[in-house]
Protein backbone atom coordinates (compact mmCIF):
# COMPACT_ATOMS: atom_id res chain seq x y z
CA UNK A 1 1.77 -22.89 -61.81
CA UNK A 2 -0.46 -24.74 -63.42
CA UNK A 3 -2.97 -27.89 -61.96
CA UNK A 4 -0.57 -30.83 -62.81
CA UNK A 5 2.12 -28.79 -61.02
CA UNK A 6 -0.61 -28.01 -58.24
CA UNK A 7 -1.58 -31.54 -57.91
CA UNK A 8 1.99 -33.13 -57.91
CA UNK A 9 2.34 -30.49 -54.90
CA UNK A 10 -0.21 -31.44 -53.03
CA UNK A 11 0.50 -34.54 -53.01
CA UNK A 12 4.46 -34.13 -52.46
CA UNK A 13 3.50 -32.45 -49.24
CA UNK A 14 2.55 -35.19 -46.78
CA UNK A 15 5.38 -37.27 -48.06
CA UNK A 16 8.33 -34.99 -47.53
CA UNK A 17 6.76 -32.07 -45.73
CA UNK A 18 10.38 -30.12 -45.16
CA UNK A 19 11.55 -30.26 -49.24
CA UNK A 20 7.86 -28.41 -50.62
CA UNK A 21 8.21 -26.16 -47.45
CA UNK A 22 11.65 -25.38 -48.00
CA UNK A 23 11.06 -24.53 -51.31
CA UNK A 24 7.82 -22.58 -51.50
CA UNK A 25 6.19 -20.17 -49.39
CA UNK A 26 3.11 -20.92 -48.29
CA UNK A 27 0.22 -18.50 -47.49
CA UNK A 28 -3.03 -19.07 -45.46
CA UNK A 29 -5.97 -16.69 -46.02
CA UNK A 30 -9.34 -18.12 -44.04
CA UNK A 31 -12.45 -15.74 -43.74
CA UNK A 32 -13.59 -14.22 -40.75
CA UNK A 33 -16.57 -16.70 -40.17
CA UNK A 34 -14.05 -20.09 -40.42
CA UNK A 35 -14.98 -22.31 -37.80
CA UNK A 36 -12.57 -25.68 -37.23
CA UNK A 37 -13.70 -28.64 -38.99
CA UNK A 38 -12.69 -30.45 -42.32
CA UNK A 39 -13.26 -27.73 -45.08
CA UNK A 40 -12.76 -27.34 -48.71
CA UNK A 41 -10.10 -24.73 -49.99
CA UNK A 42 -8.47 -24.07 -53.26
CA UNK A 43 -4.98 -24.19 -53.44
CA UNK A 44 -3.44 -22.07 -56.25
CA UNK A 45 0.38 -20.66 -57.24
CA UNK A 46 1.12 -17.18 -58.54
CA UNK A 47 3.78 -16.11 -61.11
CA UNK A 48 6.42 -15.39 -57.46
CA UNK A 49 6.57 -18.89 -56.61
CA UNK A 50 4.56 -18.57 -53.62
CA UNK A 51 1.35 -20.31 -53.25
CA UNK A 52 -1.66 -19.84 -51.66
CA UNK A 53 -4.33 -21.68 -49.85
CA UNK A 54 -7.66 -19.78 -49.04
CA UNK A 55 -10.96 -20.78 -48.40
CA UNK A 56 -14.02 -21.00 -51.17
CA UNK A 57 -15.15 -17.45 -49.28
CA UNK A 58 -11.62 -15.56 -50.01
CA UNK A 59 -10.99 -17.59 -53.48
CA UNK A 60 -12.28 -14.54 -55.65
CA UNK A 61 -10.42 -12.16 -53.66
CA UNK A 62 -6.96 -14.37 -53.74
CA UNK A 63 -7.39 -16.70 -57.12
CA UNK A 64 -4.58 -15.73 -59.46
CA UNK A 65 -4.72 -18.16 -61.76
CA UNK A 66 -4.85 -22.17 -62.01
CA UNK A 67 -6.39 -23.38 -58.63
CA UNK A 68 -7.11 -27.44 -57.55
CA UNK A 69 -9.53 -27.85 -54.74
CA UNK A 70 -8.44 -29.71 -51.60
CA UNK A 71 -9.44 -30.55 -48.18
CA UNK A 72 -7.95 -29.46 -45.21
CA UNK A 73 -8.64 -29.87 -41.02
CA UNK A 74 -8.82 -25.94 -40.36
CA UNK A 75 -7.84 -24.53 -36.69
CA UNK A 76 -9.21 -20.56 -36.97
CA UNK A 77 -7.50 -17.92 -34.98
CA UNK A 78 -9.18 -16.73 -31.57
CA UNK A 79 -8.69 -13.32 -31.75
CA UNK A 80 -7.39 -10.76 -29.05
CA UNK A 81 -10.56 -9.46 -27.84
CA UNK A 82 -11.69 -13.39 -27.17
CA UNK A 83 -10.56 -15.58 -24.42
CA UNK A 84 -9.43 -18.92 -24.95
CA UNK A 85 -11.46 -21.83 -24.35
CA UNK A 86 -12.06 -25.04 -24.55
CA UNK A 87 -14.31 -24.49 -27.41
CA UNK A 88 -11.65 -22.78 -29.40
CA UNK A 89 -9.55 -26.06 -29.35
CA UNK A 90 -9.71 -28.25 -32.57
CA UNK A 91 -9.58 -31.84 -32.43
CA UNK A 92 -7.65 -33.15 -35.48
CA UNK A 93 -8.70 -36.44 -36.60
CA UNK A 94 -7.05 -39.49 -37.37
CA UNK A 95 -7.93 -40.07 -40.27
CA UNK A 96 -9.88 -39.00 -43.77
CA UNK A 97 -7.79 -36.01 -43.69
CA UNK A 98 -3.96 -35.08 -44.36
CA UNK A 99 -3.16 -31.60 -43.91
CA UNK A 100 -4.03 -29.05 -40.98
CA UNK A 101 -3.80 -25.49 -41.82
CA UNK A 102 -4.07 -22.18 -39.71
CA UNK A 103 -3.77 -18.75 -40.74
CA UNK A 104 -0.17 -16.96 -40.91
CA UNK A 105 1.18 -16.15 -37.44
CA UNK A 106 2.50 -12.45 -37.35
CA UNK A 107 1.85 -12.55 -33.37
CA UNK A 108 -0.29 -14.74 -32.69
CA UNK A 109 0.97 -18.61 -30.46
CA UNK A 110 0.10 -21.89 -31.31
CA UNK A 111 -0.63 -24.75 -29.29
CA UNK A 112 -0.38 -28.36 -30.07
CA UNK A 113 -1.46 -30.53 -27.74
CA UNK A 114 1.47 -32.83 -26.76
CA UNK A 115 0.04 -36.25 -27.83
CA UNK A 116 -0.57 -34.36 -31.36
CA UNK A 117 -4.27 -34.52 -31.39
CA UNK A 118 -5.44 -30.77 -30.65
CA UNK A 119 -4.78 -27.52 -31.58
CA UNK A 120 -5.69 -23.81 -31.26
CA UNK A 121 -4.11 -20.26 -32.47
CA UNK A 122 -4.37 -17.13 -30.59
CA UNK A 123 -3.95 -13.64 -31.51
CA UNK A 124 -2.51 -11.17 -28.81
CA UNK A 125 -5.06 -8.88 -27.43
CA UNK A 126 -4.89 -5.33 -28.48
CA UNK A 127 -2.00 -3.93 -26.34
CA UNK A 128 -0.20 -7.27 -26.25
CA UNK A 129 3.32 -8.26 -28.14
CA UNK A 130 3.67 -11.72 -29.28
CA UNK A 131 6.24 -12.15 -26.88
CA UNK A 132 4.05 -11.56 -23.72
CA UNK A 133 1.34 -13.07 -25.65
CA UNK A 134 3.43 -16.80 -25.65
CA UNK A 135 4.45 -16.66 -22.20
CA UNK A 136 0.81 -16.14 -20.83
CA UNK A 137 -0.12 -19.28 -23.47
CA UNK A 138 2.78 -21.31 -22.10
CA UNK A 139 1.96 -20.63 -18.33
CA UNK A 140 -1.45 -20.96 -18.42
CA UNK A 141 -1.75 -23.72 -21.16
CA UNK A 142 2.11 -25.31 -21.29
CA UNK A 143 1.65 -28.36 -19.20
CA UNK A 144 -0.53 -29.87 -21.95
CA UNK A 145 0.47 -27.68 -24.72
CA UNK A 146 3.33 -26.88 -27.05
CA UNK A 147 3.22 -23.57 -27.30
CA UNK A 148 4.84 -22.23 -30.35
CA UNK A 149 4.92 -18.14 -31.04
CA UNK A 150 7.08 -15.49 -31.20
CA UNK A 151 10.00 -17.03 -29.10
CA UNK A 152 10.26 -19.54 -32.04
CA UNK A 153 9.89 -17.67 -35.26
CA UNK A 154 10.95 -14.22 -33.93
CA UNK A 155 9.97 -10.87 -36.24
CA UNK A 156 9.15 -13.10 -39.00
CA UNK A 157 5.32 -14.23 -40.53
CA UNK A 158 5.20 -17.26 -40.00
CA UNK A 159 2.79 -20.19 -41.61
CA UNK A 160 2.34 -23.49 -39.29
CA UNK A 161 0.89 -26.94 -41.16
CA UNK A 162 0.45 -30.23 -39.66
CA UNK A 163 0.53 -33.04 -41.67
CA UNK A 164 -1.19 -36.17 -40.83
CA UNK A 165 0.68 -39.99 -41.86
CA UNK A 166 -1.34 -42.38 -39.27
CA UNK A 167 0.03 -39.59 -36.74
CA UNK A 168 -0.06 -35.70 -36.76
CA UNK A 169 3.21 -34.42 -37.24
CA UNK A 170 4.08 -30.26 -37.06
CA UNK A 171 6.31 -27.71 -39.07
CA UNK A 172 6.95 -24.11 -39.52
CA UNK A 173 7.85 -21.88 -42.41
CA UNK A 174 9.10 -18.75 -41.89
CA UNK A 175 9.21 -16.23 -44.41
CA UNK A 176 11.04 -13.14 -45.61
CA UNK A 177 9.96 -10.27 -47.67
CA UNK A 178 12.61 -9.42 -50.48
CA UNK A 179 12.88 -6.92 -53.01
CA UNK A 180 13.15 -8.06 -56.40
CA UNK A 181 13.40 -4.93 -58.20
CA UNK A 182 12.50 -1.23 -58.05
CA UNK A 183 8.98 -1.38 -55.90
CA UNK A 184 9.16 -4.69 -56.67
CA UNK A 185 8.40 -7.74 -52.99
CA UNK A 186 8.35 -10.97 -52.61
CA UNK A 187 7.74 -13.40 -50.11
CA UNK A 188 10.35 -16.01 -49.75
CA UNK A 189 11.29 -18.85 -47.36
CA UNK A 190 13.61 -18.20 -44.50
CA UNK A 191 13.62 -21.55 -43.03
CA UNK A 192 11.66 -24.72 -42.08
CA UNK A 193 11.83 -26.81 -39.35
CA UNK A 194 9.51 -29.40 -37.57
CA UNK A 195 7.77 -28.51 -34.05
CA UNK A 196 8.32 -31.00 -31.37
CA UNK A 197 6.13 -31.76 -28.81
């Protein structure tokens, strides 16, 4: 894919959200040390059809080809050993910004605050499913939070974007690995469909 491609896109996305998620899958890859806030990324396609977002940190481990940098609202996982608080919740603004990204969910719940304005992801703790993981989310957090995990997207990865119009609105892609040929994967798109709050 090359940057015109890229750049038509990116800019495709926040208009009609469902058609570029329905038709390519779309990876996440943040480093370790990703704090929420408005970042810089690089958004890039490979030969497969998927494409990739990553931040400047994992571009050299991810960058495949043509890239286009953009800016994104990032909401970083909490991992299992952590305990969710308030300070793990990321405030998505209302403006100067179009596109909210999180890392792919193979486990983990999300929770969207139910006027659209927050969000967080959490990863199960070491000995926890995704299942269990959602319920304890939902009671403790469900009130005020949509919480959307492995209930919704099942034994699939998973990639959740919001996308920002003068209001935050949420969808997911779930993918499917299939084989192409002999030793041969790819990721493809198993479905799309917008979170409601």
């Amino acid at each position: 894919m090359n940057t015109y491609q890229l750049w038509s896109l990116w800019n495709e996305l926040p208009i009609a959200p469902e058609d570029v998620l329905g038709e390519y899958p779309l990876s996440v890859a943040m480093s370790r040390g990703n704090i929420g806030g408005l970042q810089e990324g690089w958004l890039f396609g490979e030969k497969n059809g998927e494409i990739r977002l990553c931040d400047p940190q994992m571009r050299p481990f991810y960058l495949s080809g043509d890239a286009i940098p953009v800016t994104v609202q990032s909401v970083p996982m909490v991992s299992g050993d952590e305990v969710l608080t308030e300070g793990h919740i990321v405030t998505l603004p209302d403006r100067d910004v179009s596109v909210a990204v999180t890392p792919l969910l193979s486990g983990c719940t999300i929770g969207i605050r139910r006027d659209g304005t927050a969000m967080f992801h959490k990863q199960p703790q070491e000995n926890e499913d995704g299942w269990i993981l959602q319920d304890r989310i939902t009671t403790t957090h469900g009130g005020e939070y949509r919480c959307f995990g492995r209930n919704n997207y099942q034994r699939q990865d998973c990639t959740v974007i919001g996308i920002n119009l003068g209001g935050w609105e949420f969808y997911s892609q779930r993918h499917k690995v299939v084989e192409i040929g002999r030793g041969q994967w790819v990721k493809r798109v198993a479905g799309v469909s917008r979170i409601g709050l």
